[in-house]
N, C-alpha and C. Protein backbone atom coordinates (compact mmCIF):
# COMPACT_ATOMS: atom_id res chain seq x y z
N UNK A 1 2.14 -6.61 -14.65
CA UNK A 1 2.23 -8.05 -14.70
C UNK A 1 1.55 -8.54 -15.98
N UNK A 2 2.10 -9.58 -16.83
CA UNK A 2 1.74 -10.02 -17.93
C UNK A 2 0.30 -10.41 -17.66
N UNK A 3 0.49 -10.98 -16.84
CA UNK A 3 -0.80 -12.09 -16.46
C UNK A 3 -2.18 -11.06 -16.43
N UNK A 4 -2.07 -10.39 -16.47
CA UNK A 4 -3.17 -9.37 -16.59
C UNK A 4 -4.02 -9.08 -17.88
N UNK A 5 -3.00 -8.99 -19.06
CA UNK A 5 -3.37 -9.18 -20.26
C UNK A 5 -3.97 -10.20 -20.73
N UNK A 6 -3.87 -11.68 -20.13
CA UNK A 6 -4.20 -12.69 -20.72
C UNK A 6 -5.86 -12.81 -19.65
N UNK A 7 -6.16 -11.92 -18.77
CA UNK A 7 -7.55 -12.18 -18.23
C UNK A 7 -8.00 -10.76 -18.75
N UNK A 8 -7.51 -10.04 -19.51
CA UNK A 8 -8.47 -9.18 -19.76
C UNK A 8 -8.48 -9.50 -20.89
N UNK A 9 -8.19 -10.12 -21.60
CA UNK A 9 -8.82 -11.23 -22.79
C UNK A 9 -9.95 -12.14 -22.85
N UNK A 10 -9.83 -12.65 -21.40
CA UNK A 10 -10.75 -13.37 -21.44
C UNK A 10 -12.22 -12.55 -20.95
N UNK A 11 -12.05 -11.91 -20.24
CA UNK A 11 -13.54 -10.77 -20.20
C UNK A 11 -14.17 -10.37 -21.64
N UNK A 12 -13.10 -10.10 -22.50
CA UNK A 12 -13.91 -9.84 -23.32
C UNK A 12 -14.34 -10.73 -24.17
N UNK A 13 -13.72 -12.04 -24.15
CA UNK A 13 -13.99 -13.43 -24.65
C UNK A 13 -15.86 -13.83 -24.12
N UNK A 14 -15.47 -13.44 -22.81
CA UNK A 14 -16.55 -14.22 -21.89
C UNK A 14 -16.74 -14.82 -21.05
N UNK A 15 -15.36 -15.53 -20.78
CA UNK A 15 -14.70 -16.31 -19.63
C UNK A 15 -15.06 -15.47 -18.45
N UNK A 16 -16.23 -15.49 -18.20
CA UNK A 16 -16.25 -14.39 -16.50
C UNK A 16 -15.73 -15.28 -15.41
N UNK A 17 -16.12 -16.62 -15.45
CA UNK A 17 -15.76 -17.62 -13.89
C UNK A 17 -14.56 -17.60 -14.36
N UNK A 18 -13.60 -17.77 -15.36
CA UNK A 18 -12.17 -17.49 -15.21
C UNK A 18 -11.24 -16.21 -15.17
N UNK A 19 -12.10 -15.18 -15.45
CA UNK A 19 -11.50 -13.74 -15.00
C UNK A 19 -11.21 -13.88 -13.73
N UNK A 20 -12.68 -14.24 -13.09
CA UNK A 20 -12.55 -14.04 -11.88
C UNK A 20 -11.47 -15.16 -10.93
N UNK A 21 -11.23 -16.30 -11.39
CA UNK A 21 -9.87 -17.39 -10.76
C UNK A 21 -9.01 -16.63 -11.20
N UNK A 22 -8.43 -15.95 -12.59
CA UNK A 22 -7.41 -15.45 -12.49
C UNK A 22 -6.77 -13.96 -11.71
N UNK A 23 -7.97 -13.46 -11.70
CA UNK A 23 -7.69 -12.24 -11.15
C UNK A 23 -7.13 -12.41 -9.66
N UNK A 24 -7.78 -13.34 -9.05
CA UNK A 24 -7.57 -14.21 -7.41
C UNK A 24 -6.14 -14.24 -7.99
N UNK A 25 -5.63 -15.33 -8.92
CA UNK A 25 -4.20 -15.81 -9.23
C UNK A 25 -3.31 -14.76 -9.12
N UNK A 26 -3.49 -13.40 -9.82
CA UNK A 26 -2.73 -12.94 -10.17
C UNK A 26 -2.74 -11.78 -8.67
N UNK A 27 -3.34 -11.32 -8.40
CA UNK A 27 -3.38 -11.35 -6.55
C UNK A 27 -2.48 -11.51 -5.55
N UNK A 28 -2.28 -12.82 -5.94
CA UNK A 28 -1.99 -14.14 -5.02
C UNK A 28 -0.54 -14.27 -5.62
N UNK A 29 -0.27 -13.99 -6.60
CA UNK A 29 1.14 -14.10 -7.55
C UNK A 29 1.92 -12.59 -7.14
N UNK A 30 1.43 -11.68 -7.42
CA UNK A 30 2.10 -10.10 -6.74
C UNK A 30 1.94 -10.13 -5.46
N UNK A 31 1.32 -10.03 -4.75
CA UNK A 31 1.73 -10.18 -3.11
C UNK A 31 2.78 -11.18 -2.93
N UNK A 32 3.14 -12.53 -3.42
CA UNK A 32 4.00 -13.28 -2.80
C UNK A 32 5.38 -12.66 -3.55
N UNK A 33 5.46 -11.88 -4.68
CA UNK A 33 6.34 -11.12 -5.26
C UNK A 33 6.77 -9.99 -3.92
N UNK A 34 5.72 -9.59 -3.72
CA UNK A 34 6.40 -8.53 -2.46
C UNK A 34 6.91 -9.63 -1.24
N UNK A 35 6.79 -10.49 -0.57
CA UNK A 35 7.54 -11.18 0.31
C UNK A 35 9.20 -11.55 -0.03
N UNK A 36 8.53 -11.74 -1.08
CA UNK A 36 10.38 -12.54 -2.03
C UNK A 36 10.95 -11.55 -1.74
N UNK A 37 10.51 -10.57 -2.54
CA UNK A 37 11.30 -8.97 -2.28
C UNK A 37 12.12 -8.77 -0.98
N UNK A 38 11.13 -8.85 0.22
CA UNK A 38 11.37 -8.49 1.75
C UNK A 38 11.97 -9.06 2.17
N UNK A 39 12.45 -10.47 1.42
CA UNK A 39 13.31 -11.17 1.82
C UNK A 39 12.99 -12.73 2.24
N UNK A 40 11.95 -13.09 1.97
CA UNK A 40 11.16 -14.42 2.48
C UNK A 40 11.78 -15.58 1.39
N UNK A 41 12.30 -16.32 2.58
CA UNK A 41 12.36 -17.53 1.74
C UNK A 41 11.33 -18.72 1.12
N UNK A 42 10.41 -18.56 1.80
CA UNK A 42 9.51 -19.58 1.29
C UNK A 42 7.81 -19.03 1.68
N UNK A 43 6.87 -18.97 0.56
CA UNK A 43 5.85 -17.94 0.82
C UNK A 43 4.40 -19.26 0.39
N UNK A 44 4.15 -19.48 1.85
CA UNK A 44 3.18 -20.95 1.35
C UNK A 44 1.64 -20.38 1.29
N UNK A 45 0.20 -21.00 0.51
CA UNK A 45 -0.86 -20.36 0.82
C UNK A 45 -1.32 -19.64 0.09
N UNK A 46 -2.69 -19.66 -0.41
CA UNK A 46 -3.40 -18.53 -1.29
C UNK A 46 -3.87 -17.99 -1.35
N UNK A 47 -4.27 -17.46 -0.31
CA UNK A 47 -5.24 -17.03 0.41
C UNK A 47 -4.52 -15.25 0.28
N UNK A 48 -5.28 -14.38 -0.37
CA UNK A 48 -5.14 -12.87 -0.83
C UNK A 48 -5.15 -12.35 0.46
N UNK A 49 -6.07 -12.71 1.88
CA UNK A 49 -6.32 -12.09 2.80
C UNK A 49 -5.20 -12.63 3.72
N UNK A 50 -4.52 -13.44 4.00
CA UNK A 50 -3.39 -13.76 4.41
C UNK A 50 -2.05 -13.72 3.87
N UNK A 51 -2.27 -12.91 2.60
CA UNK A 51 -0.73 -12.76 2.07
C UNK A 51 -1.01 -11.45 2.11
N UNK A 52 -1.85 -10.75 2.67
CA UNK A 52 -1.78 -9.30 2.88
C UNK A 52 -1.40 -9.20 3.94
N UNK A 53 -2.05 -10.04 5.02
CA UNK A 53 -1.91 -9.65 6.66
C UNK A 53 -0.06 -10.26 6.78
N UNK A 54 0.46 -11.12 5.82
CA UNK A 54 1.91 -11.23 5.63
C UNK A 54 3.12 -9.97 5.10
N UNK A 55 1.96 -9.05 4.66
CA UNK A 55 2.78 -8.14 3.49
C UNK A 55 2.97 -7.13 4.81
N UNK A 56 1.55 -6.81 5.51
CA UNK A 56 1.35 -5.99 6.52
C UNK A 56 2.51 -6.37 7.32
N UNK A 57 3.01 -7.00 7.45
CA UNK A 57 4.24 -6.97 8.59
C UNK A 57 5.70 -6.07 8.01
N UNK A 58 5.43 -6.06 7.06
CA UNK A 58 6.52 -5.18 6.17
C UNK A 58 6.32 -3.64 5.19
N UNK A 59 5.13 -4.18 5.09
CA UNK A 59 4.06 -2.13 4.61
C UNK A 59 2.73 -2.70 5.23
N UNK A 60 2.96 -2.12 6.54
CA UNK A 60 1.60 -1.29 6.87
C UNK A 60 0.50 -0.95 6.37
N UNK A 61 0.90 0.18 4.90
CA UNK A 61 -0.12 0.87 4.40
C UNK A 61 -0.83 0.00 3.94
N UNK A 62 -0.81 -1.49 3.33
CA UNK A 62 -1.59 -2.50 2.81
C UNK A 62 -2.67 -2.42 3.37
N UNK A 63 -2.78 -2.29 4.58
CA UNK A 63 -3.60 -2.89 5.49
C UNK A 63 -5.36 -1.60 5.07
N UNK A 64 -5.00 -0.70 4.34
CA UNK A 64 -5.85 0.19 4.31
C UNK A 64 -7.14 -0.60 3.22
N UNK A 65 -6.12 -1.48 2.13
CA UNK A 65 -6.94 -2.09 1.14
C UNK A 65 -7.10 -3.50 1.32
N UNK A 66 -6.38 -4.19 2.23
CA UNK A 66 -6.73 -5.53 2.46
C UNK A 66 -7.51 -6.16 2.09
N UNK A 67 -8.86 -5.61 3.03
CA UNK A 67 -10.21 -6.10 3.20
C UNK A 67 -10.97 -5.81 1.91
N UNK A 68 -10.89 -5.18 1.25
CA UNK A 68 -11.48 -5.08 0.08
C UNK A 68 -10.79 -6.16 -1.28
N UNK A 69 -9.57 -6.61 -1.14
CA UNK A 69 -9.01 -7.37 -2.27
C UNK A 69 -8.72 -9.03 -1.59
N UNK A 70 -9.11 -8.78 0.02
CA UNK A 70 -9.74 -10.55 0.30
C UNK A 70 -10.90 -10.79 -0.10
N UNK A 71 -11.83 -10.25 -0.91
CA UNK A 71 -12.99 -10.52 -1.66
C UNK A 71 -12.66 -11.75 -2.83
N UNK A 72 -11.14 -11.07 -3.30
CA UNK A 72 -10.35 -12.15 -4.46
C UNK A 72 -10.49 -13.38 -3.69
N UNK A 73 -10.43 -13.78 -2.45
CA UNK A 73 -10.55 -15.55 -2.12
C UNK A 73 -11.59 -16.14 -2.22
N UNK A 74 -13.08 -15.32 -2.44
CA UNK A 74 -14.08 -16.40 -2.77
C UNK A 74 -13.95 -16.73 -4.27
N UNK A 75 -13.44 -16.43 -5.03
CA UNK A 75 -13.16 -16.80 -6.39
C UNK A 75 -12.12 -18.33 -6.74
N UNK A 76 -11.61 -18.44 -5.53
CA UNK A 76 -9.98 -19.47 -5.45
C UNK A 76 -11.17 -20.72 -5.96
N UNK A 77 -12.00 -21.02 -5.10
CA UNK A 77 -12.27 -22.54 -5.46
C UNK A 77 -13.36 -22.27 -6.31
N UNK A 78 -14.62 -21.54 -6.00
CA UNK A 78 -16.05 -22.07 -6.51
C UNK A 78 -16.02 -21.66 -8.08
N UNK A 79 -15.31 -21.16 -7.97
CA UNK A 79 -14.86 -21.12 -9.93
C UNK A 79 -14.69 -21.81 -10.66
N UNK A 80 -13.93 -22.92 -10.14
CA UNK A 80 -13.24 -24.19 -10.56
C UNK A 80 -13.90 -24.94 -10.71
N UNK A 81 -14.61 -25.52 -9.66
CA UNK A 81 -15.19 -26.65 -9.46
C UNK A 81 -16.50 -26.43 -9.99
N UNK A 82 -17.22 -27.82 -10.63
CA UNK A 82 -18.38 -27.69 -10.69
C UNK A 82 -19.55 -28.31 -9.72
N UNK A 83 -19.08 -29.06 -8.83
CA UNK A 83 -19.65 -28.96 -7.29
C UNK A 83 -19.31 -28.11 -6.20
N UNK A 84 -19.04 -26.99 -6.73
CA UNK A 84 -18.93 -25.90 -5.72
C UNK A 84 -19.94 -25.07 -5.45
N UNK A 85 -20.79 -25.19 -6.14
CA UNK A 85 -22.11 -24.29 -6.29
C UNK A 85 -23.02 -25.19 -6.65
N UNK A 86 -24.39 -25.06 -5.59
CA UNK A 86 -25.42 -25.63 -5.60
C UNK A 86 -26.20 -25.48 -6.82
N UNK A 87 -26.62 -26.58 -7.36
CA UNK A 87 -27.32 -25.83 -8.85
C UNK A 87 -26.89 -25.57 -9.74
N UNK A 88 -25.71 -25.83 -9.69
CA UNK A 88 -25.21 -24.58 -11.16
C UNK A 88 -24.09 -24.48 -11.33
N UNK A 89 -23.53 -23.95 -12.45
CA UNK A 89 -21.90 -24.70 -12.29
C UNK A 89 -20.82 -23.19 -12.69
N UNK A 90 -19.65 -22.90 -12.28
CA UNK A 90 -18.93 -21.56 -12.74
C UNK A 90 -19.60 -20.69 -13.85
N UNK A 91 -19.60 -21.20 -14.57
CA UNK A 91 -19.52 -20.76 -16.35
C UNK A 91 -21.09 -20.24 -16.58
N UNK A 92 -21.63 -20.80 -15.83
CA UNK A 92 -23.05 -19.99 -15.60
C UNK A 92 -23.48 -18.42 -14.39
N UNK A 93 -23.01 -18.99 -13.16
CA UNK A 93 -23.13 -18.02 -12.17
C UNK A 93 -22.36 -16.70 -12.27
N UNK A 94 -21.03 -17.21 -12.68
CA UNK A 94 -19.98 -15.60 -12.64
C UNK A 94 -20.38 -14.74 -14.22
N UNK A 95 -21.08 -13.72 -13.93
CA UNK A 95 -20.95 -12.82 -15.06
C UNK A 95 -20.31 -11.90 -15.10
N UNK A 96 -20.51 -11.26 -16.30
CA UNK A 96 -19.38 -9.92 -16.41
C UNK A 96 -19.41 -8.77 -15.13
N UNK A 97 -20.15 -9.06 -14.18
CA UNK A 97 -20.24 -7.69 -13.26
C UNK A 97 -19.08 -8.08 -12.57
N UNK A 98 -19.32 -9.62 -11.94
CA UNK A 98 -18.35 -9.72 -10.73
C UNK A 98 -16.89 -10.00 -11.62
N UNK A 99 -16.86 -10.18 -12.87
CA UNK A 99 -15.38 -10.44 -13.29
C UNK A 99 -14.98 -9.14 -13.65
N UNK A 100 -15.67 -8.09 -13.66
CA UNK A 100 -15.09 -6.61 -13.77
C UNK A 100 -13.96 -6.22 -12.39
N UNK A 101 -15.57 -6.62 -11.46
CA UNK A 101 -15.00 -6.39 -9.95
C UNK A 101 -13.68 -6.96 -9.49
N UNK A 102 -13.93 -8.23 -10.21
CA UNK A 102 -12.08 -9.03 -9.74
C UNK A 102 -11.26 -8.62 -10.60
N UNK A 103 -11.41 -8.12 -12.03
CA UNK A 103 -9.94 -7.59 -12.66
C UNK A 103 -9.76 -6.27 -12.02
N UNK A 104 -10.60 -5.94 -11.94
CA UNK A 104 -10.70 -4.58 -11.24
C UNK A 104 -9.91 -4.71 -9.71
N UNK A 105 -10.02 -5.28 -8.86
CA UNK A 105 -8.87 -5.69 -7.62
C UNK A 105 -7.92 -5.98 -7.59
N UNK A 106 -7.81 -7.08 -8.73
CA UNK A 106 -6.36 -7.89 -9.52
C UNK A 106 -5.21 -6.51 -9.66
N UNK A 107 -6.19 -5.24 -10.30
CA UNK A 107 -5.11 -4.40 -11.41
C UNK A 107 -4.86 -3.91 -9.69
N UNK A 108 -5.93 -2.84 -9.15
CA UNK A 108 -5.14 -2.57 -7.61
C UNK A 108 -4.22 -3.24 -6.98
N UNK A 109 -4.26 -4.70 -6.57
CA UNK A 109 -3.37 -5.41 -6.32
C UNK A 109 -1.88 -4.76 -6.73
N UNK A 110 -1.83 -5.20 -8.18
CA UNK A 110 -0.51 -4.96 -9.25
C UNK A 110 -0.06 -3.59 -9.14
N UNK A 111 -0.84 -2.62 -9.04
CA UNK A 111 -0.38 -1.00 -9.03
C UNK A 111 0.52 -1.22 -7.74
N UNK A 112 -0.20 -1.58 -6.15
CA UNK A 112 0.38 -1.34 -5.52
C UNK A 112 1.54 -1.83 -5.37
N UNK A 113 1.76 -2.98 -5.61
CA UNK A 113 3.16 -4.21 -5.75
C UNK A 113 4.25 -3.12 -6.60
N UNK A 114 4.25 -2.90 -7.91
CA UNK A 114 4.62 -2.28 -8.85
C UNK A 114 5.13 -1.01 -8.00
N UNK A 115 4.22 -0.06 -7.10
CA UNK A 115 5.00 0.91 -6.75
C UNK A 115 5.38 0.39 -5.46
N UNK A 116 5.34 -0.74 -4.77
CA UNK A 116 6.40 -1.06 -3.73
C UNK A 116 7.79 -1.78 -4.19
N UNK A 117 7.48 -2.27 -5.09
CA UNK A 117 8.95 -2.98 -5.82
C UNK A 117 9.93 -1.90 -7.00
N UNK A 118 9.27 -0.84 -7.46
CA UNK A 118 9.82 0.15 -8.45
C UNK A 118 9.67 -0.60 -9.53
């Protein structure tokens, strides 16, 4: 997925609170790619941990990594916002560890999509 290139740009930019929203995005963008696939007409919701337990109705095997790449949904809002966090605002709190950790889920995400779609 393209979209991958343009957040591993930004890691090394510095952008960690936006690695980490995009990596959620791009997540959230290949899983609803596998529904389309399966045949879904309309794929609502952003939630990484509910478009897995959606995917799970059609591969199973998802279900082994689920729980580890619904970690991508605490990233959806408090990234964004700068009243999402007490004290302190994205661009300060997310550093390079946890935006490793989310490109790092993002790319799992994409491998698996990639070898369920060919």
């Amino acid at each position: 997925m393209r979209d991958l290139k343009w957040v591993r740009l930004l890691l090394v930019e510095g952008g960690f609170h936006l690695v980490c929203f995009l990596s959620q995005q791009v997540a959230e963008k290949a899983l609803k790619a596998v529904l389309y696939a399966q045949g879904e007409e309309m794929v609502l919701g952003h939630s990484v941990e509910r478009l897995c337990a959606q995917v799970s109705l059609h591969l199973p095997k998802i279900r082994e990594q689920a729980a580890r790449w619904a970690a991508l949904d605490g990233y959806y809002v408090t990234t964004r916002y700068p009243n999402s966090l007490p004290g302190s605002i994205p661009a300060r709190v997310y550093q390079k560890d946890a935006a490793q950790e989310a490109l790092s889920l993002a790319e799992e995400v994409v491998i698996f999509v990639e070898e369920q779609l060919g």
